[in-house]
PDB file of N, CA and C in Angstrom:
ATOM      1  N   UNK A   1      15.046  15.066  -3.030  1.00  0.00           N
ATOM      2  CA  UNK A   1      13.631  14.803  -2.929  1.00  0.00           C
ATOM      3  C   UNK A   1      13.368  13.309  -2.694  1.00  0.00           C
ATOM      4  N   UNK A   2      13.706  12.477  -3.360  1.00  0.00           N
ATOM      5  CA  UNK A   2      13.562  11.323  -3.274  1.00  0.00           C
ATOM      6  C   UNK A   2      14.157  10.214  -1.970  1.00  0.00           C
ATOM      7  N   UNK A   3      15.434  10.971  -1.676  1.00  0.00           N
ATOM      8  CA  UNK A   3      16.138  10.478  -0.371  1.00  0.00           C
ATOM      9  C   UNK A   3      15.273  10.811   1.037  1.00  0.00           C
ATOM     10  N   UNK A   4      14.595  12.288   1.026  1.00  0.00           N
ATOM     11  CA  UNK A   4      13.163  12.455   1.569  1.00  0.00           C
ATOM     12  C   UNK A   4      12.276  12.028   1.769  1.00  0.00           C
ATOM     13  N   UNK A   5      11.921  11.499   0.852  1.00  0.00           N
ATOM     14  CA  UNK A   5      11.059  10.392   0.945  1.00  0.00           C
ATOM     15  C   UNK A   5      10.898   9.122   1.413  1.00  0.00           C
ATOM     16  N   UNK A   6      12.137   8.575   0.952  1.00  0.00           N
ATOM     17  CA  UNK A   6      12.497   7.267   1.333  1.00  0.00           C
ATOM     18  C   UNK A   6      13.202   7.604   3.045  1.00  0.00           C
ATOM     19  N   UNK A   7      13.140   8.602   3.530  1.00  0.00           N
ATOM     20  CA  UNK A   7      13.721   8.268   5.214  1.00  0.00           C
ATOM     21  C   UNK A   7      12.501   8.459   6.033  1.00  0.00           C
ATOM     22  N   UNK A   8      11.012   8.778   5.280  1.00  0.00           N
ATOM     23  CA  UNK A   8       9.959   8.307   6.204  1.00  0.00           C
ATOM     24  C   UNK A   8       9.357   6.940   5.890  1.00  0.00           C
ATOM     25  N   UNK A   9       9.731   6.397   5.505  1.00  0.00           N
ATOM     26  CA  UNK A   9       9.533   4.967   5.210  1.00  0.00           C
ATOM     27  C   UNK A   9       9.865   4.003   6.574  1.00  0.00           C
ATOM     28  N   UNK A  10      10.692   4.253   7.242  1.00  0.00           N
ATOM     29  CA  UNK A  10      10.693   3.417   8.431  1.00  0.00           C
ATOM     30  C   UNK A  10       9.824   4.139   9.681  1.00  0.00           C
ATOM     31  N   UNK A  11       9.452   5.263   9.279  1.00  0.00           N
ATOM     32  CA  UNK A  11       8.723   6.066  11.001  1.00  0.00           C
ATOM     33  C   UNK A  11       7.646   6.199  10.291  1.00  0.00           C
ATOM     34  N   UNK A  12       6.872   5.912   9.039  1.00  0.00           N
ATOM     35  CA  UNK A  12       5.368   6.170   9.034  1.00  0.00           C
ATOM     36  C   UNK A  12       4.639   5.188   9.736  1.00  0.00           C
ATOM     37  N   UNK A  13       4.592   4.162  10.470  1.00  0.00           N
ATOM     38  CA  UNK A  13       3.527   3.304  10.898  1.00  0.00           C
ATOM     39  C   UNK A  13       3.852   3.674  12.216  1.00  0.00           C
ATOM     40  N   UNK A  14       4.882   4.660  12.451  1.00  0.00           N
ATOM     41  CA  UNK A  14       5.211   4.935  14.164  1.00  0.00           C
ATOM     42  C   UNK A  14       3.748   5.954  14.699  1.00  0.00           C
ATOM     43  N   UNK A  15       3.157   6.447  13.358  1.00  0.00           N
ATOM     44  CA  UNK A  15       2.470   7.463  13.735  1.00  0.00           C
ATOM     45  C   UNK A  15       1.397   7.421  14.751  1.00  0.00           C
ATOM     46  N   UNK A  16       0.310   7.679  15.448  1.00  0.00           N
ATOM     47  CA  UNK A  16      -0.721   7.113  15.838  1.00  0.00           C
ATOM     48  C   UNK A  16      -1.969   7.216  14.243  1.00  0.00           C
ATOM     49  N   UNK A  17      -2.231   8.577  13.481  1.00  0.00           N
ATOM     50  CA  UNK A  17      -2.754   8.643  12.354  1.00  0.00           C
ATOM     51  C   UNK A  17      -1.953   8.913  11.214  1.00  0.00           C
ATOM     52  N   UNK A  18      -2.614   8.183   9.770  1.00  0.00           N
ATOM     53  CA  UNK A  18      -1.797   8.558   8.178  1.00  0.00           C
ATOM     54  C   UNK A  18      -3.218   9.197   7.720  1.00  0.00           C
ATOM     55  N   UNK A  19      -2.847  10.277   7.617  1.00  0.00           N
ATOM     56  CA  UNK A  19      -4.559  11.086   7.223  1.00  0.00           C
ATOM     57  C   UNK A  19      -3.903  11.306   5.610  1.00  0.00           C
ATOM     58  N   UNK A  20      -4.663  10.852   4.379  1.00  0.00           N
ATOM     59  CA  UNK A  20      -4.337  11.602   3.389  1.00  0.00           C
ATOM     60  C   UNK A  20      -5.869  12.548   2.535  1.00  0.00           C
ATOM     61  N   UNK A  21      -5.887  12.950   1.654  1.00  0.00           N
ATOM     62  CA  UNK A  21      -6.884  13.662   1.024  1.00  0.00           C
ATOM     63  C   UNK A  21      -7.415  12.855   0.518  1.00  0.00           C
ATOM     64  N   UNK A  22      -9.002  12.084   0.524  1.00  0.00           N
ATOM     65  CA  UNK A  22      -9.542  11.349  -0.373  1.00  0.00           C
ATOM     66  C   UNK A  22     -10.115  11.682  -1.379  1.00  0.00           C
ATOM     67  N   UNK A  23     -10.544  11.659  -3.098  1.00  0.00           N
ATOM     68  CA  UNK A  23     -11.818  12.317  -3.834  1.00  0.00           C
ATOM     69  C   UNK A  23     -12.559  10.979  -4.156  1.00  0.00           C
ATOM     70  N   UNK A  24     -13.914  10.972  -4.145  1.00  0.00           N
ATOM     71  CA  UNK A  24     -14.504   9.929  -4.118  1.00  0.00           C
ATOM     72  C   UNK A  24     -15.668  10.317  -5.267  1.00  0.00           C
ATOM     73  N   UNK A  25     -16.789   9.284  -5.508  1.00  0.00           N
ATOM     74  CA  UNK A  25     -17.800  10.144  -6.991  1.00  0.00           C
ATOM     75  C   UNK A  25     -18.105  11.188  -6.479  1.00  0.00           C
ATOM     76  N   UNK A  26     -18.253  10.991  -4.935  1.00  0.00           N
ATOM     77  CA  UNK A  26     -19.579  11.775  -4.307  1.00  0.00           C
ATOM     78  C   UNK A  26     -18.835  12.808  -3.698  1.00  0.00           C
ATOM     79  N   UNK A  27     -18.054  12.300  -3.056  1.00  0.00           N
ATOM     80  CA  UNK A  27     -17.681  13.507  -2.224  1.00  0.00           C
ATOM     81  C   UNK A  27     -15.998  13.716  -1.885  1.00  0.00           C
ATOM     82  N   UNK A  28     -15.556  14.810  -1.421  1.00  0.00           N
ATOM     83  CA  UNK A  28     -13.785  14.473  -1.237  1.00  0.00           C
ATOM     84  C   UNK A  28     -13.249  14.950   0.483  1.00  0.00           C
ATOM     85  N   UNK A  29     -12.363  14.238   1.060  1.00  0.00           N
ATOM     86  CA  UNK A  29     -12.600  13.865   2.604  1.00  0.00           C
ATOM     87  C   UNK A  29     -11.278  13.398   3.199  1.00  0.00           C
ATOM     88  N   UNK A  30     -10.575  13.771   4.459  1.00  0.00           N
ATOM     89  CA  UNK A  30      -9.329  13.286   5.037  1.00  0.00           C
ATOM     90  C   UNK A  30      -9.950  12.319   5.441  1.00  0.00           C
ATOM     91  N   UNK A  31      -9.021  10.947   5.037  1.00  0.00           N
ATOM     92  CA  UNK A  31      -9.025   9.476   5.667  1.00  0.00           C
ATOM     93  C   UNK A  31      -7.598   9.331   6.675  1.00  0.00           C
ATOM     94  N   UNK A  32      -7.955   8.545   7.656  1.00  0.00           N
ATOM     95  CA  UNK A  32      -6.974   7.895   8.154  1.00  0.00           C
ATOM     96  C   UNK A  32      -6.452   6.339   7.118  1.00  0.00           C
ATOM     97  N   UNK A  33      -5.431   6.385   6.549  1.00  0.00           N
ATOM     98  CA  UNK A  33      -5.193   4.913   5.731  1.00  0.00           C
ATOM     99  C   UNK A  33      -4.338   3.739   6.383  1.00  0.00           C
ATOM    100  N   UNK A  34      -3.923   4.315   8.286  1.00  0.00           N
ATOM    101  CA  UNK A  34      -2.933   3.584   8.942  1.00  0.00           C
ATOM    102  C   UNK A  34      -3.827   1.922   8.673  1.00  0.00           C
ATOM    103  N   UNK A  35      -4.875   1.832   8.927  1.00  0.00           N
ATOM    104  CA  UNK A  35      -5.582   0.296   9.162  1.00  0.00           C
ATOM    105  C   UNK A  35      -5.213  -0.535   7.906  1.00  0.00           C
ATOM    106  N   UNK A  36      -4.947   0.368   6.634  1.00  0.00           N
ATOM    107  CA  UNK A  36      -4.916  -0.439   5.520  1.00  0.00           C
ATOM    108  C   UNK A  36      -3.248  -0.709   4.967  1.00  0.00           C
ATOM    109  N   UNK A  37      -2.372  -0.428   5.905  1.00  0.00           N
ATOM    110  CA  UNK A  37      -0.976  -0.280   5.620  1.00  0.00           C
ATOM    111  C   UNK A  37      -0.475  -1.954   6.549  1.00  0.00           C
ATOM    112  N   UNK A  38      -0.665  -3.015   6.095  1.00  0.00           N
ATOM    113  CA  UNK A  38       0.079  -4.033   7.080  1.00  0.00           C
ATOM    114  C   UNK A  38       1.283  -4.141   7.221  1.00  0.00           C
ATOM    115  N   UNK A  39       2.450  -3.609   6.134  1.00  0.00           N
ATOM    116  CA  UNK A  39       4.051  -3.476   6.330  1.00  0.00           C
ATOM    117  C   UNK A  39       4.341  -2.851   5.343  1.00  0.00           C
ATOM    118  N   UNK A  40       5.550  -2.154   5.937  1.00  0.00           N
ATOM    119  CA  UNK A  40       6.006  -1.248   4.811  1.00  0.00           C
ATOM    120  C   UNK A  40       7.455  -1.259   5.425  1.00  0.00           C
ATOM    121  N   UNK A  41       8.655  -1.240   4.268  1.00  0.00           N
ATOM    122  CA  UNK A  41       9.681  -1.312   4.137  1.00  0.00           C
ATOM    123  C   UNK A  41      10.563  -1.062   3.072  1.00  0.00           C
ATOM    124  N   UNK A  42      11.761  -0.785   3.334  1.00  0.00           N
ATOM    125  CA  UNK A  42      12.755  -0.002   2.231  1.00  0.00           C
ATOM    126  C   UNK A  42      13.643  -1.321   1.807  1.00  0.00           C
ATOM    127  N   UNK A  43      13.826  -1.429   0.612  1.00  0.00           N
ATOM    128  CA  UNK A  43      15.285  -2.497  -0.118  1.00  0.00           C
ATOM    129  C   UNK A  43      15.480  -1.841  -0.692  1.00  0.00           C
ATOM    130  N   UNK A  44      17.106  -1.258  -0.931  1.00  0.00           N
ATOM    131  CA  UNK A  44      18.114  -0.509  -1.867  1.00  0.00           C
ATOM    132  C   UNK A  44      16.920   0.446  -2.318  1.00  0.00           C
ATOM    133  N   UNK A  45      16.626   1.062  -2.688  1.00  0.00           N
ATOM    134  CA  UNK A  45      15.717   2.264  -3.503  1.00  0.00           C
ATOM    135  C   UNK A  45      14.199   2.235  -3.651  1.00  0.00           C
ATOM    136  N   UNK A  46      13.898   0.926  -3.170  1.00  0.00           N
ATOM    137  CA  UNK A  46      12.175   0.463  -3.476  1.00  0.00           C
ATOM    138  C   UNK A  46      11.539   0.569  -1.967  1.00  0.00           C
ATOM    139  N   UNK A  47      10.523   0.921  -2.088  1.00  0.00           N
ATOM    140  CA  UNK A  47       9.377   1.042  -1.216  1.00  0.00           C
ATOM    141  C   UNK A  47       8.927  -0.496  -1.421  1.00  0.00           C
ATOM    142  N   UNK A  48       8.196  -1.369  -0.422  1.00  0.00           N
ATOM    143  CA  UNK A  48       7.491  -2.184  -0.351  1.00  0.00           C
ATOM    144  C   UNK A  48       6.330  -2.432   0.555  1.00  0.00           C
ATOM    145  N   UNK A  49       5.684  -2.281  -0.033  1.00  0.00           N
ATOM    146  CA  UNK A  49       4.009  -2.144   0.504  1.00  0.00           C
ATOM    147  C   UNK A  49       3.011  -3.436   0.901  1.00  0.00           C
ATOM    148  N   UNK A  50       2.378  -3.731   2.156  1.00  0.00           N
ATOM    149  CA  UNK A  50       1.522  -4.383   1.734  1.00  0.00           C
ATOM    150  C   UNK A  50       0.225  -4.316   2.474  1.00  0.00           C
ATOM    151  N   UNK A  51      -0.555  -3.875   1.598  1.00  0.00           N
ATOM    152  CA  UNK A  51      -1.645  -3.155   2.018  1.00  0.00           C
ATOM    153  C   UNK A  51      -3.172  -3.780   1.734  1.00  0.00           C
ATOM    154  N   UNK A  52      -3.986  -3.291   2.587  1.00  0.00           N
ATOM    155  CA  UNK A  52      -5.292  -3.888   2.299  1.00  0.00           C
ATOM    156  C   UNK A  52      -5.920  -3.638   0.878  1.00  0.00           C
ATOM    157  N   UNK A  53      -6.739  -4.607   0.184  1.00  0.00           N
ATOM    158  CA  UNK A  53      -7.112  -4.778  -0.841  1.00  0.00           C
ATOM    159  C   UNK A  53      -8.738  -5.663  -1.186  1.00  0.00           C
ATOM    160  N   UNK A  54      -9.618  -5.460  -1.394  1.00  0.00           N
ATOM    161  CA  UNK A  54     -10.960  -6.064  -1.007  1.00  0.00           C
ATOM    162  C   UNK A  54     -11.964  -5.384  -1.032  1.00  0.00           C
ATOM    163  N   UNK A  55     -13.085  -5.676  -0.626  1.00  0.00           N
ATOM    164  CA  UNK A  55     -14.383  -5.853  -0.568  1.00  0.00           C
ATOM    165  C   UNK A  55     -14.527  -4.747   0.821  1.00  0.00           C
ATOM    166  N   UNK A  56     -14.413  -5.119   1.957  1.00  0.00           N
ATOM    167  CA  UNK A  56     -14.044  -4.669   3.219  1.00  0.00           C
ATOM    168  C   UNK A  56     -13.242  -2.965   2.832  1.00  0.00           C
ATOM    169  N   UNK A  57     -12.410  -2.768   2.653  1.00  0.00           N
ATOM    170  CA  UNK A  57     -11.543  -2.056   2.205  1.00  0.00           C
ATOM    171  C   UNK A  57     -10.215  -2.159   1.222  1.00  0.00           C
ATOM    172  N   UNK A  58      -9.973  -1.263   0.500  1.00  0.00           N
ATOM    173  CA  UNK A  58      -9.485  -1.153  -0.297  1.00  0.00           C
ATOM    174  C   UNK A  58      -8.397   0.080  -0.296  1.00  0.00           C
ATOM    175  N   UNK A  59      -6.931   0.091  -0.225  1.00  0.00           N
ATOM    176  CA  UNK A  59      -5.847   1.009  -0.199  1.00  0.00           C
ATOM    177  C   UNK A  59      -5.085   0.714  -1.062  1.00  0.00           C
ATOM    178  N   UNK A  60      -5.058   2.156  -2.073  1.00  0.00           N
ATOM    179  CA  UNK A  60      -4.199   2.007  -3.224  1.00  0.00           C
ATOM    180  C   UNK A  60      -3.016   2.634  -2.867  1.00  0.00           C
ATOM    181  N   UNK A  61      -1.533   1.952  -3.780  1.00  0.00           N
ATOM    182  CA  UNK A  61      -0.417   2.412  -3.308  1.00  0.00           C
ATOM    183  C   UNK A  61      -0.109   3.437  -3.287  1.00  0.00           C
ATOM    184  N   UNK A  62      -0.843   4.139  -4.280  1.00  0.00           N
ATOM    185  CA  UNK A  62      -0.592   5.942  -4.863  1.00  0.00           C
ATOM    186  C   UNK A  62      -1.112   6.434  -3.316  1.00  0.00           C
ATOM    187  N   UNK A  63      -1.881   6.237  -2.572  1.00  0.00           N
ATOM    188  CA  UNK A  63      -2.305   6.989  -1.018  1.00  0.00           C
ATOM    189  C   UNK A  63      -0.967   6.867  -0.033  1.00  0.00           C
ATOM    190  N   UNK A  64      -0.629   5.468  -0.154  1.00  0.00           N
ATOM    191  CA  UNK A  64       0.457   5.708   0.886  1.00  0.00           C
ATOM    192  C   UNK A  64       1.924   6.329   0.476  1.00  0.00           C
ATOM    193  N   UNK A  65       2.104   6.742  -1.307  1.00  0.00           N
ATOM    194  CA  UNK A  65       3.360   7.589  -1.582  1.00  0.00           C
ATOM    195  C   UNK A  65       2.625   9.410  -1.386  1.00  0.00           C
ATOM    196  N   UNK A  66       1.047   9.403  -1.531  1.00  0.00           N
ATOM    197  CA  UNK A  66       0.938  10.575  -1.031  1.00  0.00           C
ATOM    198  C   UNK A  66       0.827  11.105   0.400  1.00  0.00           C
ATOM    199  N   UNK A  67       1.194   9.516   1.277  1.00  0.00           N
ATOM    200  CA  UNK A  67       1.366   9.628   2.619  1.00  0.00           C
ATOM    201  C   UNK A  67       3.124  10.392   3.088  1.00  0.00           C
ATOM    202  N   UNK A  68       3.861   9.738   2.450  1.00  0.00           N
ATOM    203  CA  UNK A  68       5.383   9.786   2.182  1.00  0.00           C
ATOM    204  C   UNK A  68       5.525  10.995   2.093  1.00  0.00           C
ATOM    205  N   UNK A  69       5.189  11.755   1.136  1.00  0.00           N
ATOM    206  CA  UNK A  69       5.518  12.987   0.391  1.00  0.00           C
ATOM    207  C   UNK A  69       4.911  14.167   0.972  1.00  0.00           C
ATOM    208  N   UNK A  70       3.640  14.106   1.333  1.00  0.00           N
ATOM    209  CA  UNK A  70       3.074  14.827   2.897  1.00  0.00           C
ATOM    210  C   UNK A  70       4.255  14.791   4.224  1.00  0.00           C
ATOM    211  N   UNK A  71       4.884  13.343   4.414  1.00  0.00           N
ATOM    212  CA  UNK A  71       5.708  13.567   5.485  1.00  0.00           C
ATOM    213  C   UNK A  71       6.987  14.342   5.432  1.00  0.00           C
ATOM    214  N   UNK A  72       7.377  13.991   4.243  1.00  0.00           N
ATOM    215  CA  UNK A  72       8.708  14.790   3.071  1.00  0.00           C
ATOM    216  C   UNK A  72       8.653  15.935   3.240  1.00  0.00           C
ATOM    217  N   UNK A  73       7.615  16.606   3.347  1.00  0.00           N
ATOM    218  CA  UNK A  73       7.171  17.878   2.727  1.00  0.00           C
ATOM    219  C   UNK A  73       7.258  18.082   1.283  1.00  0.00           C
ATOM    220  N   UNK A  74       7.183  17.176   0.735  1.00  0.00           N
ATOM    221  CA  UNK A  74       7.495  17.284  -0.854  1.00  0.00           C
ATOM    222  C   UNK A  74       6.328  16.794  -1.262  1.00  0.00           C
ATOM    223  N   UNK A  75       5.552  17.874  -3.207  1.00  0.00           N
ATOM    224  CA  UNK A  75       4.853  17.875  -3.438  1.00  0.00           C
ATOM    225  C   UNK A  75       4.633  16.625  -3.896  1.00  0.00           C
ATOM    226  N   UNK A  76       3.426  15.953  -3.639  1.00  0.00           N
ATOM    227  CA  UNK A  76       2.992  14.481  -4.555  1.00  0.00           C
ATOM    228  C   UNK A  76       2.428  14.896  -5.643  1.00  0.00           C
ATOM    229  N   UNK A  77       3.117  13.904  -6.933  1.00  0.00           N
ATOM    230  CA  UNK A  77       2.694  14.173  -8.602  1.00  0.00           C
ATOM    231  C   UNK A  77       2.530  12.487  -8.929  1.00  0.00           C
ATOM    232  N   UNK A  78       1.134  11.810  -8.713  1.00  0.00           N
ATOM    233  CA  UNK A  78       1.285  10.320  -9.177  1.00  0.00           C
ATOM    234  C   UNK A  78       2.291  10.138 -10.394  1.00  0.00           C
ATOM    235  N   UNK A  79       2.536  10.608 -11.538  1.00  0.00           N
ATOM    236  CA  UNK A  79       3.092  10.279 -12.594  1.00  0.00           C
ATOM    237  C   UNK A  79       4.748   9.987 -12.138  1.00  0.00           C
ATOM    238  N   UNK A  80       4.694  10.568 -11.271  1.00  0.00           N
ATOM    239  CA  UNK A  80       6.709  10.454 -10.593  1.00  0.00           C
ATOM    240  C   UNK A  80       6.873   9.545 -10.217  1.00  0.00           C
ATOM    241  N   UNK A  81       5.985   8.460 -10.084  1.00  0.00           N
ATOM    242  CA  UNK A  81       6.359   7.297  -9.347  1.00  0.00           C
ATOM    243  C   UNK A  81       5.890   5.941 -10.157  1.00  0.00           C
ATOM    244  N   UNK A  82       6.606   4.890 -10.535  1.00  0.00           N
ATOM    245  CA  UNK A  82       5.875   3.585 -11.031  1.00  0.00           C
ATOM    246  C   UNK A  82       5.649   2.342  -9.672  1.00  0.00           C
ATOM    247  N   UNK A  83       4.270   1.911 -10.115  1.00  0.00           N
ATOM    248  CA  UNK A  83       3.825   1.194  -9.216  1.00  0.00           C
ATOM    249  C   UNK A  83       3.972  -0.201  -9.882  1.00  0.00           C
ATOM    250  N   UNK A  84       4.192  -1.130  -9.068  1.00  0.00           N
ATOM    251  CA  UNK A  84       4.754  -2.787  -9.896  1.00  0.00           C
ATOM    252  C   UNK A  84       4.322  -3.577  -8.826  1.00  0.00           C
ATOM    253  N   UNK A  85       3.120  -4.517  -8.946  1.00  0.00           N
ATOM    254  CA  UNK A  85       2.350  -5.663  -7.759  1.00  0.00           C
ATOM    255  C   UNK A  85       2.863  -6.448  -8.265  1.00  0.00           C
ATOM    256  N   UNK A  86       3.905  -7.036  -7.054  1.00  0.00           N
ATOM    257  CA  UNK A  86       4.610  -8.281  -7.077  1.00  0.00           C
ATOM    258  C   UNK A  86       3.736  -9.680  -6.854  1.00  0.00           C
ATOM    259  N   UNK A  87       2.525  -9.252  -5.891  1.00  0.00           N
ATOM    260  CA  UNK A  87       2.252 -10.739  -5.244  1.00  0.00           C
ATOM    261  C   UNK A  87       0.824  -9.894  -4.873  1.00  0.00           C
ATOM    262  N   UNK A  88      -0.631 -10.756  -4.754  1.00  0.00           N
ATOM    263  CA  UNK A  88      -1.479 -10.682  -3.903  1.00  0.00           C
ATOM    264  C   UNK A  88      -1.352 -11.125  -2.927  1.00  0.00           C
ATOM    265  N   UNK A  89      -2.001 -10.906  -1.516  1.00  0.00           N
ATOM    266  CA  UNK A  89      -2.238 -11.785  -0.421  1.00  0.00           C
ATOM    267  C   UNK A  89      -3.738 -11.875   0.285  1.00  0.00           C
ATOM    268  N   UNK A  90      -3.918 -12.854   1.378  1.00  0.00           N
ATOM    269  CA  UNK A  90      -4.778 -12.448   2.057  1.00  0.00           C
ATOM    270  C   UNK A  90      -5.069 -12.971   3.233  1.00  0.00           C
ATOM    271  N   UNK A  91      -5.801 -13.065   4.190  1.00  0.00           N
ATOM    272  CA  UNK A  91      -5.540 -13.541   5.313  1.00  0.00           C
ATOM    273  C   UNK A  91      -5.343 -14.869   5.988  1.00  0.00           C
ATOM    274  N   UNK A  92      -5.217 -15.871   6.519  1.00  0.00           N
ATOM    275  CA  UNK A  92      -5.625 -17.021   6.669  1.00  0.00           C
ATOM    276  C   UNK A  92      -6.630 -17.286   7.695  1.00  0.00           C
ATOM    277  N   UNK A  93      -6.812 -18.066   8.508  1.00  0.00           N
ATOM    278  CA  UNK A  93      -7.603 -18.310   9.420  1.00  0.00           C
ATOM    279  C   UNK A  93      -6.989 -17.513  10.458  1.00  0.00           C
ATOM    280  N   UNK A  94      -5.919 -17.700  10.587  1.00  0.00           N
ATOM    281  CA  UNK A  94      -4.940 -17.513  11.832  1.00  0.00           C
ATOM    282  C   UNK A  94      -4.473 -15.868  11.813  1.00  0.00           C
ATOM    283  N   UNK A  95      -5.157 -15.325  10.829  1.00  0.00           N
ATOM    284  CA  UNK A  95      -4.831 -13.967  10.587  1.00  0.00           C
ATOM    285  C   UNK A  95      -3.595 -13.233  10.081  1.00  0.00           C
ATOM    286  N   UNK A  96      -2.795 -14.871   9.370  1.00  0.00           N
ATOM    287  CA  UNK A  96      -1.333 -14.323   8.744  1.00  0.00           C
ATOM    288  C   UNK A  96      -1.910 -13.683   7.046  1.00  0.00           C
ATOM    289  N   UNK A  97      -0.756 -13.145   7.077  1.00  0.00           N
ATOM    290  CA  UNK A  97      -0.790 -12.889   5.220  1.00  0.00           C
ATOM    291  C   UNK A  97      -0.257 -14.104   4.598  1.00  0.00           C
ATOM    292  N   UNK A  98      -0.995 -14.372   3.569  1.00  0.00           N
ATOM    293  CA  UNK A  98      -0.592 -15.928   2.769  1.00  0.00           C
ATOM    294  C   UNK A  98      -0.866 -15.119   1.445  1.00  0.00           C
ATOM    295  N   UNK A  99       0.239 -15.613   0.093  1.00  0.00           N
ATOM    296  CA  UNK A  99      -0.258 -15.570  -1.115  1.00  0.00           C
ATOM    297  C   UNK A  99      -1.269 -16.423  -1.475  1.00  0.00           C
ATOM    298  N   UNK A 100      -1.622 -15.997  -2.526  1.00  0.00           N
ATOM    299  CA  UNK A 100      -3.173 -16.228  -3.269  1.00  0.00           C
ATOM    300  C   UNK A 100      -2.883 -17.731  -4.101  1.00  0.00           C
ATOM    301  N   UNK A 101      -1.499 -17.469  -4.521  1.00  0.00           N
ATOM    302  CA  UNK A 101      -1.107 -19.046  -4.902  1.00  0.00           C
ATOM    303  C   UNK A 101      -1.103 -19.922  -4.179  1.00  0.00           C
ATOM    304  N   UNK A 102      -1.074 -19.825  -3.012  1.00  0.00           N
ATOM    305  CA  UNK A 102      -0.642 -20.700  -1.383  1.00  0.00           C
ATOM    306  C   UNK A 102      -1.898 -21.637  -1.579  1.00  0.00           C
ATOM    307  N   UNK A 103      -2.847 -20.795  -1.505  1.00  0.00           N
ATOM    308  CA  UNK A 103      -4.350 -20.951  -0.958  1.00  0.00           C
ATOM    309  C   UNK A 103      -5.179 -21.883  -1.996  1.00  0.00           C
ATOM    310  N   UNK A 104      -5.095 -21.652  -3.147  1.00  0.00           N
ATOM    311  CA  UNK A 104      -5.807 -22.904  -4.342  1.00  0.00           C
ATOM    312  C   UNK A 104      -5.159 -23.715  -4.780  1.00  0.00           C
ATOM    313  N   UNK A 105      -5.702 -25.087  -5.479  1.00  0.00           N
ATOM    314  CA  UNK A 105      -5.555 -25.797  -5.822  1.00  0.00           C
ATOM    315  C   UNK A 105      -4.928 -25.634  -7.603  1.00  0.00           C
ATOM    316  N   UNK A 106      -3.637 -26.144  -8.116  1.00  0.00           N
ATOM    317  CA  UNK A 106      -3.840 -25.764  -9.649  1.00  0.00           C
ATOM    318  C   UNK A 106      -3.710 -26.951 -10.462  1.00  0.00           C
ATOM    319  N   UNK A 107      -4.746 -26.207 -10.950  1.00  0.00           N
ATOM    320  CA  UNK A 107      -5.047 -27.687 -12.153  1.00  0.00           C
ATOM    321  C   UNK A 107      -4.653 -27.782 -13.557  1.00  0.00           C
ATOM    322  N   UNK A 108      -3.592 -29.225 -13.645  1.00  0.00           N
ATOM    323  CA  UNK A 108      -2.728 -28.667 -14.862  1.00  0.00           C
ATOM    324  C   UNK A 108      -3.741 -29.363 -15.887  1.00  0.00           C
ATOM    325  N   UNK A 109      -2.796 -29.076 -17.135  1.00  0.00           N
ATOM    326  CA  UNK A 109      -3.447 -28.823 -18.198  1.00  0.00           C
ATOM    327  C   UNK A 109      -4.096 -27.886 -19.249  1.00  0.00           C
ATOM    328  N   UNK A 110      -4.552 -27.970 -19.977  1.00  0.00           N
ATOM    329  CA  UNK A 110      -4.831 -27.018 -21.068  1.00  0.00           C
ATOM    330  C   UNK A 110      -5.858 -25.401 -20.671  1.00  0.00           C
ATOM    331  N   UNK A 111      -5.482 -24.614 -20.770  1.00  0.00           N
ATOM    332  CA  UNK A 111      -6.222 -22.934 -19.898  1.00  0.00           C
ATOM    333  C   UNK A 111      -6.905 -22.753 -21.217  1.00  0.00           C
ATOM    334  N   UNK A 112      -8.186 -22.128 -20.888  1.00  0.00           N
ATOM    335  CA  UNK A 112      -8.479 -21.400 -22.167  1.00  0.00           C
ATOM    336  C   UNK A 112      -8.625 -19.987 -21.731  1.00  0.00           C
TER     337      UNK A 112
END
């Protein structure tokens, strides 16, 4: 199951659409989530994601392992999987991804 999973990890952004099931307050609806997926890649056993996050839109990681597991054919159960955010990012002028540390100024001294 899991080796399943992890061998659509390099052909999901090949797709033209990533439609998953949305539930929302109001209502529940197939989304396309390809716009909110900027890279995705495999190291030794980990998925690595980096996906839109914001105001604009917002893609949580649990959509793109129920993207995976749709491609798998294997059932998605959020609890089977732990999710761990290494880093924020966000765009620059130039339209790269930059961390969030990159971007401010830090001011040492005492935090309250």
């Amino acid at each position: 199951m899991k080796q399943a999973i992890l061998s659509q990890v390099p052909h999901l952004l090949d797709k033209e659409t990533i439609e998953v099931f949305r539930k929302t307050k109001k209502n529940e609806k197939v989304e396309d989530i390809k716009k909110g997926i900027y890279k995705l890649s495999l190291s030794e056993d980990r998925i690595y994601m980096y996906l839109a996050t914001g105001s604009e839109y917002n893609l949580k990681p649990e959509s793109v392992l129920e993207a995976l597991c749709n491609e798998a054919k294997v059932p998605y159960n959020k609890f089977d999987y732990q999710i761990h955010r290494l880093e924020t990012y966000m765009k620059n002028d130039k339209g790269e991804l930059v961390s969030l540390l990159e971007t401010g100024t830090r001011i040492e001294g005492n935090y309250c």
